[in-house]
N, C-alpha and C. Protein backbone atom coordinates (compact mmCIF):
# COMPACT_ATOMS: atom_id res chain seq x y z
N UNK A 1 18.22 0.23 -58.12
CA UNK A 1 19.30 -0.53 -57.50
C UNK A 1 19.62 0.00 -56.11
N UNK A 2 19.52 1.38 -55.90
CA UNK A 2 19.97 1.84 -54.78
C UNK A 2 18.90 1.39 -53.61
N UNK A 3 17.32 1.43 -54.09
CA UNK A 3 16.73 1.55 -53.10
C UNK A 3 16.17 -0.13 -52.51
N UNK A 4 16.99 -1.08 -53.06
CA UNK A 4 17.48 -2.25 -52.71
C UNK A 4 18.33 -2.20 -51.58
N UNK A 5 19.31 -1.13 -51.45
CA UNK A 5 20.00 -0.87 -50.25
C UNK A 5 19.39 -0.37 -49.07
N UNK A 6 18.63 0.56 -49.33
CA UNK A 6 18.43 1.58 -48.54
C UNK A 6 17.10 0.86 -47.96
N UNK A 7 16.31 1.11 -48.39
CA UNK A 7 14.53 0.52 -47.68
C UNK A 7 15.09 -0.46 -47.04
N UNK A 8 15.55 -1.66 -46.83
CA UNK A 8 15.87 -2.61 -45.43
C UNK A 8 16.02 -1.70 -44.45
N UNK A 9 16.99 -0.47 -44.53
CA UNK A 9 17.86 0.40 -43.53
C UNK A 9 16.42 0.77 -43.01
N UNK A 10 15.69 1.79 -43.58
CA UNK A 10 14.58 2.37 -43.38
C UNK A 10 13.56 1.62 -42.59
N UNK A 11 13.43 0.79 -43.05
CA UNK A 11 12.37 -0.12 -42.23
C UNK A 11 12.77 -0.55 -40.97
N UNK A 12 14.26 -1.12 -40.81
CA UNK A 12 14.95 -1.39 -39.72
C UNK A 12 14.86 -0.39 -38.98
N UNK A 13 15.16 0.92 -39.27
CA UNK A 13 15.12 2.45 -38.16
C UNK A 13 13.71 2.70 -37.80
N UNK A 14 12.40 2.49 -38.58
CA UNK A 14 11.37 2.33 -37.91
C UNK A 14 11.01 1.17 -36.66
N UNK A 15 11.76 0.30 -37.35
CA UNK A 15 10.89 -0.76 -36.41
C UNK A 15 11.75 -0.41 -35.05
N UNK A 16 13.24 -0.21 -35.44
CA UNK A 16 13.75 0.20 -33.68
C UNK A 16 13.36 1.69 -33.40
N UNK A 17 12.70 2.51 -33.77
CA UNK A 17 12.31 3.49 -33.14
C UNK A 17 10.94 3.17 -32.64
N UNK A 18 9.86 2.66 -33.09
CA UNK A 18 9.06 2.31 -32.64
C UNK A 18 9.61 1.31 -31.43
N UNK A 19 10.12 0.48 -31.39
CA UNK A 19 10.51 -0.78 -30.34
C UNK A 19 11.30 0.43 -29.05
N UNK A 20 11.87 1.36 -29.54
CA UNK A 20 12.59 2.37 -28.22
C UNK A 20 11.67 2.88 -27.55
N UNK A 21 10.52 3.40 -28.80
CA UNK A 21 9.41 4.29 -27.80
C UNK A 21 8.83 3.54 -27.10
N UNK A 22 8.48 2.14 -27.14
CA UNK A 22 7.73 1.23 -26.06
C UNK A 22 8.70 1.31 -24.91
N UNK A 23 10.19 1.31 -25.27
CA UNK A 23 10.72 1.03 -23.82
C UNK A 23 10.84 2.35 -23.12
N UNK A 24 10.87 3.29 -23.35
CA UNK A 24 10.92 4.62 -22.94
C UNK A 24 9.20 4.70 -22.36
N UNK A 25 8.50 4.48 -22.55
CA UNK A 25 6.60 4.62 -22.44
C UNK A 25 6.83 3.76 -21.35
N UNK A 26 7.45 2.12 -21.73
CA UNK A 26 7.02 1.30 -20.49
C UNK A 26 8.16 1.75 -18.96
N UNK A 27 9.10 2.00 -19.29
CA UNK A 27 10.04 2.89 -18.41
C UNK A 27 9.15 3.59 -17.37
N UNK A 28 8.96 4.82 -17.66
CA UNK A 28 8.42 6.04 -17.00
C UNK A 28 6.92 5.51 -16.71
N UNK A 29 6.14 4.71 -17.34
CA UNK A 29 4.66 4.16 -16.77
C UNK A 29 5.23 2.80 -15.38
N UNK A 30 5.95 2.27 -15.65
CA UNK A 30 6.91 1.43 -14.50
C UNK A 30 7.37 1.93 -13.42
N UNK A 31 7.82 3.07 -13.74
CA UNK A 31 8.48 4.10 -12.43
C UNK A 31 7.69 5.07 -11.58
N UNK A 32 6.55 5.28 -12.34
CA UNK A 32 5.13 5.94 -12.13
C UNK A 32 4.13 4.71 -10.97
N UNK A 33 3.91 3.52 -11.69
CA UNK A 33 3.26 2.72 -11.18
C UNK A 33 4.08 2.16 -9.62
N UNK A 34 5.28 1.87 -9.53
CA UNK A 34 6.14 1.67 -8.21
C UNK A 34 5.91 3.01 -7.38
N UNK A 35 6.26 4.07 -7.65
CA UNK A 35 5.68 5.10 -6.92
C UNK A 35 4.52 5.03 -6.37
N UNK A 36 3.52 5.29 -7.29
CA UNK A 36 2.10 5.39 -6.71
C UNK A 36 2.24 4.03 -5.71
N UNK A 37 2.13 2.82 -5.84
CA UNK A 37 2.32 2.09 -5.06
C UNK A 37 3.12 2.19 -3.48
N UNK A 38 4.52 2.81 -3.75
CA UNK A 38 5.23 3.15 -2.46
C UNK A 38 4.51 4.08 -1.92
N UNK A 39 4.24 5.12 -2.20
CA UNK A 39 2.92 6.32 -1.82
C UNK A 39 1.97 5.60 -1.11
N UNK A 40 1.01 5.25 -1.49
CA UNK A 40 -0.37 4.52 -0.86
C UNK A 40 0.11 3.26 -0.36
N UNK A 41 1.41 2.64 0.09
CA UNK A 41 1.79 1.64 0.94
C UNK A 41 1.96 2.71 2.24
N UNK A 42 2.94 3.83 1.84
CA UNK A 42 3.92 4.17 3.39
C UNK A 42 2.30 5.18 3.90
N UNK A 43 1.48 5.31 3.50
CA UNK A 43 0.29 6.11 4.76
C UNK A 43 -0.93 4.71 5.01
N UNK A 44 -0.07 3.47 5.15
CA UNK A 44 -1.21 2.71 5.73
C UNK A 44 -0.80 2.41 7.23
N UNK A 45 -1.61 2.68 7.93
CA UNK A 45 -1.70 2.77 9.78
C UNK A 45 -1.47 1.39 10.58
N UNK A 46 -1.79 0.14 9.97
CA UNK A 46 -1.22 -1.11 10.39
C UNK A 46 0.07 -1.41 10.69
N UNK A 47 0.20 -2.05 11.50
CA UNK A 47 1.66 -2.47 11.77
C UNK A 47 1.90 -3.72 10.67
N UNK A 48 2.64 -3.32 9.54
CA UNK A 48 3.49 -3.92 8.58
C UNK A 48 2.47 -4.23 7.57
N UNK A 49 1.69 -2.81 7.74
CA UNK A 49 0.35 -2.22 6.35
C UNK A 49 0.95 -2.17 5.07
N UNK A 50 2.30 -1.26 4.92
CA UNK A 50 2.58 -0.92 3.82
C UNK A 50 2.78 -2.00 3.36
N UNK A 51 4.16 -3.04 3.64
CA UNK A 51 4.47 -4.27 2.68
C UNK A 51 3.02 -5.28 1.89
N UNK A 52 2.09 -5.29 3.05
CA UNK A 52 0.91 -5.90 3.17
C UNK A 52 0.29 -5.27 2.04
N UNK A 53 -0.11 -3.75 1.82
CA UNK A 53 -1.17 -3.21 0.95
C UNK A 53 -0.28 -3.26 -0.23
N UNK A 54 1.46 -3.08 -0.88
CA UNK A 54 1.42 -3.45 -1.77
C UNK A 54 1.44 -4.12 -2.30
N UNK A 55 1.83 -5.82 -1.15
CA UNK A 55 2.29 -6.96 -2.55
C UNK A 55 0.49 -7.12 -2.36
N UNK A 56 -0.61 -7.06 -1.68
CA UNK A 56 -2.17 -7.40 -2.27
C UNK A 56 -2.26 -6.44 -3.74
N UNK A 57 -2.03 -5.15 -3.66
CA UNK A 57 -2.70 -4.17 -5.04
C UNK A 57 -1.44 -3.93 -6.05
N UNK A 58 -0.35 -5.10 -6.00
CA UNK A 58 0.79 -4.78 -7.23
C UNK A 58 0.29 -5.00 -8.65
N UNK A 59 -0.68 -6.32 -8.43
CA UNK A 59 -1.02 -7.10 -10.19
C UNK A 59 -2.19 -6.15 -10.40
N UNK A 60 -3.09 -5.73 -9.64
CA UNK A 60 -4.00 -4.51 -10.24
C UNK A 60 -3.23 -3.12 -10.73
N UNK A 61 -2.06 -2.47 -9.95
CA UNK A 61 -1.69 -1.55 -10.41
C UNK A 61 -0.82 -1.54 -11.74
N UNK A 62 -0.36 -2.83 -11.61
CA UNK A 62 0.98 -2.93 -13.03
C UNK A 62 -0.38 -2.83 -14.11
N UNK A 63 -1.35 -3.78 -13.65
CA UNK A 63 -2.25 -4.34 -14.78
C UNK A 63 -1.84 -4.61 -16.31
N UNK A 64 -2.56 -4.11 -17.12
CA UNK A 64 -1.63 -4.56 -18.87
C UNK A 64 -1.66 -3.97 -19.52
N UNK A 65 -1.07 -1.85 -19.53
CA UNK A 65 -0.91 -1.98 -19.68
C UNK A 65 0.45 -1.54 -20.42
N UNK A 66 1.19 -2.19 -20.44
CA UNK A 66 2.87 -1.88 -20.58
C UNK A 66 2.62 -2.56 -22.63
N UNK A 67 3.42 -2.05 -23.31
CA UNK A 67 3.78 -2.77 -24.86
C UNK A 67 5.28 -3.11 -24.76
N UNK A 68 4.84 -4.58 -25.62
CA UNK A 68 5.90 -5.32 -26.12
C UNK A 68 6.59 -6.23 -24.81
N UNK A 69 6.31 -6.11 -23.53
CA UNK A 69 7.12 -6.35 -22.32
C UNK A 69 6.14 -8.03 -22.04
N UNK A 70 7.24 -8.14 -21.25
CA UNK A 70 6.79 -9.62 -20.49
C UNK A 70 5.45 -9.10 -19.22
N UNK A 71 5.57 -10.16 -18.74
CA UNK A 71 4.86 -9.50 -17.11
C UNK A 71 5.74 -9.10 -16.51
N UNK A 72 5.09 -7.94 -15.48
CA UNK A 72 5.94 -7.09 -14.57
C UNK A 72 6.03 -8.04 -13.47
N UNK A 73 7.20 -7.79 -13.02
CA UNK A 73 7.53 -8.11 -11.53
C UNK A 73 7.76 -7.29 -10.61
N UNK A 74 7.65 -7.69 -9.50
CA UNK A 74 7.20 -6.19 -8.44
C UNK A 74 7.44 -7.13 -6.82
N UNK A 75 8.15 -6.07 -5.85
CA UNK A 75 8.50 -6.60 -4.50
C UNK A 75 8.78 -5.35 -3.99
N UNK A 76 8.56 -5.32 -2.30
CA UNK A 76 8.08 -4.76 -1.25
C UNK A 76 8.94 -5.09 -0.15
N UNK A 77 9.93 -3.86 0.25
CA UNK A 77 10.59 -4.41 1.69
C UNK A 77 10.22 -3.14 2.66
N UNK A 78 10.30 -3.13 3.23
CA UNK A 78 10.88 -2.26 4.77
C UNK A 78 11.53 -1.96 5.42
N UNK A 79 12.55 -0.89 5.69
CA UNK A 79 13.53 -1.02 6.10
C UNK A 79 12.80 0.11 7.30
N UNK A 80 13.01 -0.06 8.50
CA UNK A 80 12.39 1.12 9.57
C UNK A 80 11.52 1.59 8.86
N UNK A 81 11.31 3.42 8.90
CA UNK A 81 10.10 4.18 8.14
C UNK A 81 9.85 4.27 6.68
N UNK A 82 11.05 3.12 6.07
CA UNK A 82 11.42 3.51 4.49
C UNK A 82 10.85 2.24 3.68
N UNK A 83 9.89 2.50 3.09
CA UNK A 83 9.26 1.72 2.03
C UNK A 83 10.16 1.32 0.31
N UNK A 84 10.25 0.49 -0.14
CA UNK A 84 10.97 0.41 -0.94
C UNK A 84 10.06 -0.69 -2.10
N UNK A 85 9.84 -0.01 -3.47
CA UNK A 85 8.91 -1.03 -4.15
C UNK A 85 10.26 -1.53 -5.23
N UNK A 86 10.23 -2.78 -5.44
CA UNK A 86 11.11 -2.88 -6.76
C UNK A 86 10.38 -3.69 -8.07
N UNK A 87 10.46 -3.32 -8.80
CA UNK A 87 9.66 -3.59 -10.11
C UNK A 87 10.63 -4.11 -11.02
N UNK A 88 10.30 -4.83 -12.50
CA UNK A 88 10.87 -5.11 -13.21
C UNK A 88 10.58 -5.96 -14.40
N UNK A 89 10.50 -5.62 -15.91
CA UNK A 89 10.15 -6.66 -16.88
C UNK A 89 10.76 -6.01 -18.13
N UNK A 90 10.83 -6.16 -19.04
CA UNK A 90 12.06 -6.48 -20.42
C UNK A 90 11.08 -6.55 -21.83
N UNK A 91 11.37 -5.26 -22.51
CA UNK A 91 11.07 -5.59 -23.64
C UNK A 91 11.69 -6.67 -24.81
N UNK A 92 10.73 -7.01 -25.66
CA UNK A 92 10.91 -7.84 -26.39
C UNK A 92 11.02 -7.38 -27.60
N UNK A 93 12.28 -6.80 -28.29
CA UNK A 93 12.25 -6.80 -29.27
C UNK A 93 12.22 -7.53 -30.86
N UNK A 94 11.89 -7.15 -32.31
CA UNK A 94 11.29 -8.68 -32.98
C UNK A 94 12.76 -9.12 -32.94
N UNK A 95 13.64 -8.47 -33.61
CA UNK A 95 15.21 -9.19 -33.70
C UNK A 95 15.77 -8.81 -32.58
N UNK A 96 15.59 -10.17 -31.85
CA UNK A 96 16.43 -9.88 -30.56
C UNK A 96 18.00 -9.88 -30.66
N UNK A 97 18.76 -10.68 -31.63
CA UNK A 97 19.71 -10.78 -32.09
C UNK A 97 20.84 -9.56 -32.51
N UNK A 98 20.01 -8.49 -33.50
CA UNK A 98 20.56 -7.41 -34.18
C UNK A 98 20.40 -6.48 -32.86
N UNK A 99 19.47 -6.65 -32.09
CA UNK A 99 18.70 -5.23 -31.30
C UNK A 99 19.36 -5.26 -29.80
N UNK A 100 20.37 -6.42 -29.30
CA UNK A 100 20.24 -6.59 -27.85
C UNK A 100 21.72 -7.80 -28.12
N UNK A 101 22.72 -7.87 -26.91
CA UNK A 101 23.70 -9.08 -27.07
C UNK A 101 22.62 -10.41 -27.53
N UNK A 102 23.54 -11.15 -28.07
CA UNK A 102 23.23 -12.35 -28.81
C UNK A 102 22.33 -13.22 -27.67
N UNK A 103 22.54 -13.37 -26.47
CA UNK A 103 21.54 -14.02 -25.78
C UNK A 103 20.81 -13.93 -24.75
N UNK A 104 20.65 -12.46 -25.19
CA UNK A 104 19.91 -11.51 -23.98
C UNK A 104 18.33 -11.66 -23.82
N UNK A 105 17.60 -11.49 -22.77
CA UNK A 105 16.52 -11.64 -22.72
C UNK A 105 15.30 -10.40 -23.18
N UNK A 106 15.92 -9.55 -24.34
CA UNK A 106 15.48 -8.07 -24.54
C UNK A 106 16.17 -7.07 -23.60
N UNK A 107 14.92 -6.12 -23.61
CA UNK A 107 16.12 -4.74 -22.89
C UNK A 107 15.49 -4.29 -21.62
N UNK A 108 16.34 -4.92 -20.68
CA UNK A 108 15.57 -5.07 -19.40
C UNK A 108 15.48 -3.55 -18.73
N UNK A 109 14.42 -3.56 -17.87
CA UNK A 109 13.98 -2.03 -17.16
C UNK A 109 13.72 -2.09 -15.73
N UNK A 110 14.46 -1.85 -15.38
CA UNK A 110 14.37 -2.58 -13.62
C UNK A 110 14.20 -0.49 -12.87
N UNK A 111 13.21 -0.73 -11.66
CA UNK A 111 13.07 0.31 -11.20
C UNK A 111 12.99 0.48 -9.95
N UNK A 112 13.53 1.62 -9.09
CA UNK A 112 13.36 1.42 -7.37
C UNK A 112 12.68 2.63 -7.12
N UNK A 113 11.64 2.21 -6.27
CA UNK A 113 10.85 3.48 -5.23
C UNK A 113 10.67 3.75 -4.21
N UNK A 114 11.00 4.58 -3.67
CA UNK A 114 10.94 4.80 -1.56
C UNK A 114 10.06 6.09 -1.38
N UNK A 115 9.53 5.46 -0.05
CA UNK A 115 8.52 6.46 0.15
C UNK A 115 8.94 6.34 1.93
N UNK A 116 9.01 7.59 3.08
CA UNK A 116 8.85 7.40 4.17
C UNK A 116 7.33 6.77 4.66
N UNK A 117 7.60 6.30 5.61
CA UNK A 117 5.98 5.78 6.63
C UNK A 117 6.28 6.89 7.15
N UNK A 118 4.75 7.50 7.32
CA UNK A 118 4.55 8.98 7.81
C UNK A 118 3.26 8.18 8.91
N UNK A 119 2.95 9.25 10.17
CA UNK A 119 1.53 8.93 10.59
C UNK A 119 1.53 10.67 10.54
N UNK A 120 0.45 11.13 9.70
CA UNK A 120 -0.25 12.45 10.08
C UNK A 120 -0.53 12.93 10.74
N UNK A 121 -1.25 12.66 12.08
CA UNK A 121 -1.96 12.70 12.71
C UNK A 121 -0.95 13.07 14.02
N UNK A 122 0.26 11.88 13.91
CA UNK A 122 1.16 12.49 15.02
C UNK A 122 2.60 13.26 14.50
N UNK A 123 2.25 13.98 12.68
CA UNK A 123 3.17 15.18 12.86
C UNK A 123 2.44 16.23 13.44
N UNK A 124 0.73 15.83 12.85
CA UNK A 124 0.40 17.38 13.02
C UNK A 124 0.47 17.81 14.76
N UNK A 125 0.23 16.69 15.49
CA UNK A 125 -0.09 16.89 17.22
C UNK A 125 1.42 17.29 17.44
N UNK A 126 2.84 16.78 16.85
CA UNK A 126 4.05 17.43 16.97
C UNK A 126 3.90 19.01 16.43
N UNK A 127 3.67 19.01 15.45
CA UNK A 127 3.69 20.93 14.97
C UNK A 127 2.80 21.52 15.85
N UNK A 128 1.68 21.14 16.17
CA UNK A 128 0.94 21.76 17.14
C UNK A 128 1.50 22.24 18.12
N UNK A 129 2.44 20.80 19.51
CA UNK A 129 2.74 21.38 20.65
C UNK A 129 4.43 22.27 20.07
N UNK A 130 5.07 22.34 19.43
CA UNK A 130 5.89 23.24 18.81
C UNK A 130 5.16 24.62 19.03
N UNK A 131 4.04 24.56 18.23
CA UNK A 131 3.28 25.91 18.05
C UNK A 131 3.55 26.59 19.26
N UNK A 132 2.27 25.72 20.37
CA UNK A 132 2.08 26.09 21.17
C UNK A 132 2.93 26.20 22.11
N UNK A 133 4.20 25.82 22.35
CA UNK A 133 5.65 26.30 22.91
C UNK A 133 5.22 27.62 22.53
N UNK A 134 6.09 27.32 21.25
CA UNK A 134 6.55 29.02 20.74
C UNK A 134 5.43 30.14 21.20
N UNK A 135 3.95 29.79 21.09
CA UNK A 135 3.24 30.93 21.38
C UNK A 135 2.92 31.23 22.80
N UNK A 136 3.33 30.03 23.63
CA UNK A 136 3.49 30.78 25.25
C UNK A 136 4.80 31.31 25.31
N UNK A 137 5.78 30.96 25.02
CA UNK A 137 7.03 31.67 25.37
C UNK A 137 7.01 32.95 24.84
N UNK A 138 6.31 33.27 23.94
CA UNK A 138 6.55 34.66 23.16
C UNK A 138 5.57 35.36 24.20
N UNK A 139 4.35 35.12 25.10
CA UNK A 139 3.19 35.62 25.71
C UNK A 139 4.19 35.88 27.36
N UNK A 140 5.80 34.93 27.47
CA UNK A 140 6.05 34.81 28.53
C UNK A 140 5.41 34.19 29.53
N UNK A 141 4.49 33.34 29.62
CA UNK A 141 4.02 32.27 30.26
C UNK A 141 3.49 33.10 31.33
């Protein structure tokens, strides 16, 4: 009689622990994937490279694969040297009802990433003539 009570409970705490660990997995693989993306946008050398290289390589990097989620969504702005990726898609849990408000679309995971535009090439020629200040002034010119 008791375990008429109980096993629904049980099964219910599996299925939402399993359904949490997808959103926690697709979370941090979401926040991972916008990164890498803001990363290999802000060191592209074109004028308005970065926005350009991520919305071309977003649907290869999300690729498939995330569990239980819709398709990812993903956008690219610029603000001056500051890259910004925004991502976003929603697990689906089976009882959306018990698991999420009554007419929610699952348990949404929205994520932001910034990366500076760097050019290498003209920090290192900046640290250089720095250097080379400092090491004539110390020689007294």
């Amino acid at each position: 009689m008791e375990a008429c009570f109980i096993m629904p409970w049980v099964i219910f705490m599996f299925v939402f622990l399993i359904y949490a660990s997808f959103y926690v997995y697709d979370k941090c693989v979401l926040f991972q994937d916008a990164y890498t993306l803001c990363i290999r946008g802000s060191i592209q050398k074109e004028e308005g490279g970065a926005v350009n290289y991520i919305n071309a390589h977003m649907n290869g990097q999300f690729g498939k694969k995330y569990f239980g989620t819709d398709k990812v969504q993903g956008s690219a702005e610029r603000h001056g040297q500051e890259v910004k990726v925004y991502a976003q898609c929603s697990v689906q849990p089976p009882f959306n009802h018990f698991m999420t408000m009554a007419k929610a679309s699952g348990w949404q995971i929205k994520v932001e990433s910034k990366a500076w535009e760097i050019n290498p090439t003209k920090l290192l020629r900046g640290f250089r003539m720095v250097e080379n200040l400092l090491y004539k002034n110390k020689e007294g010119w």
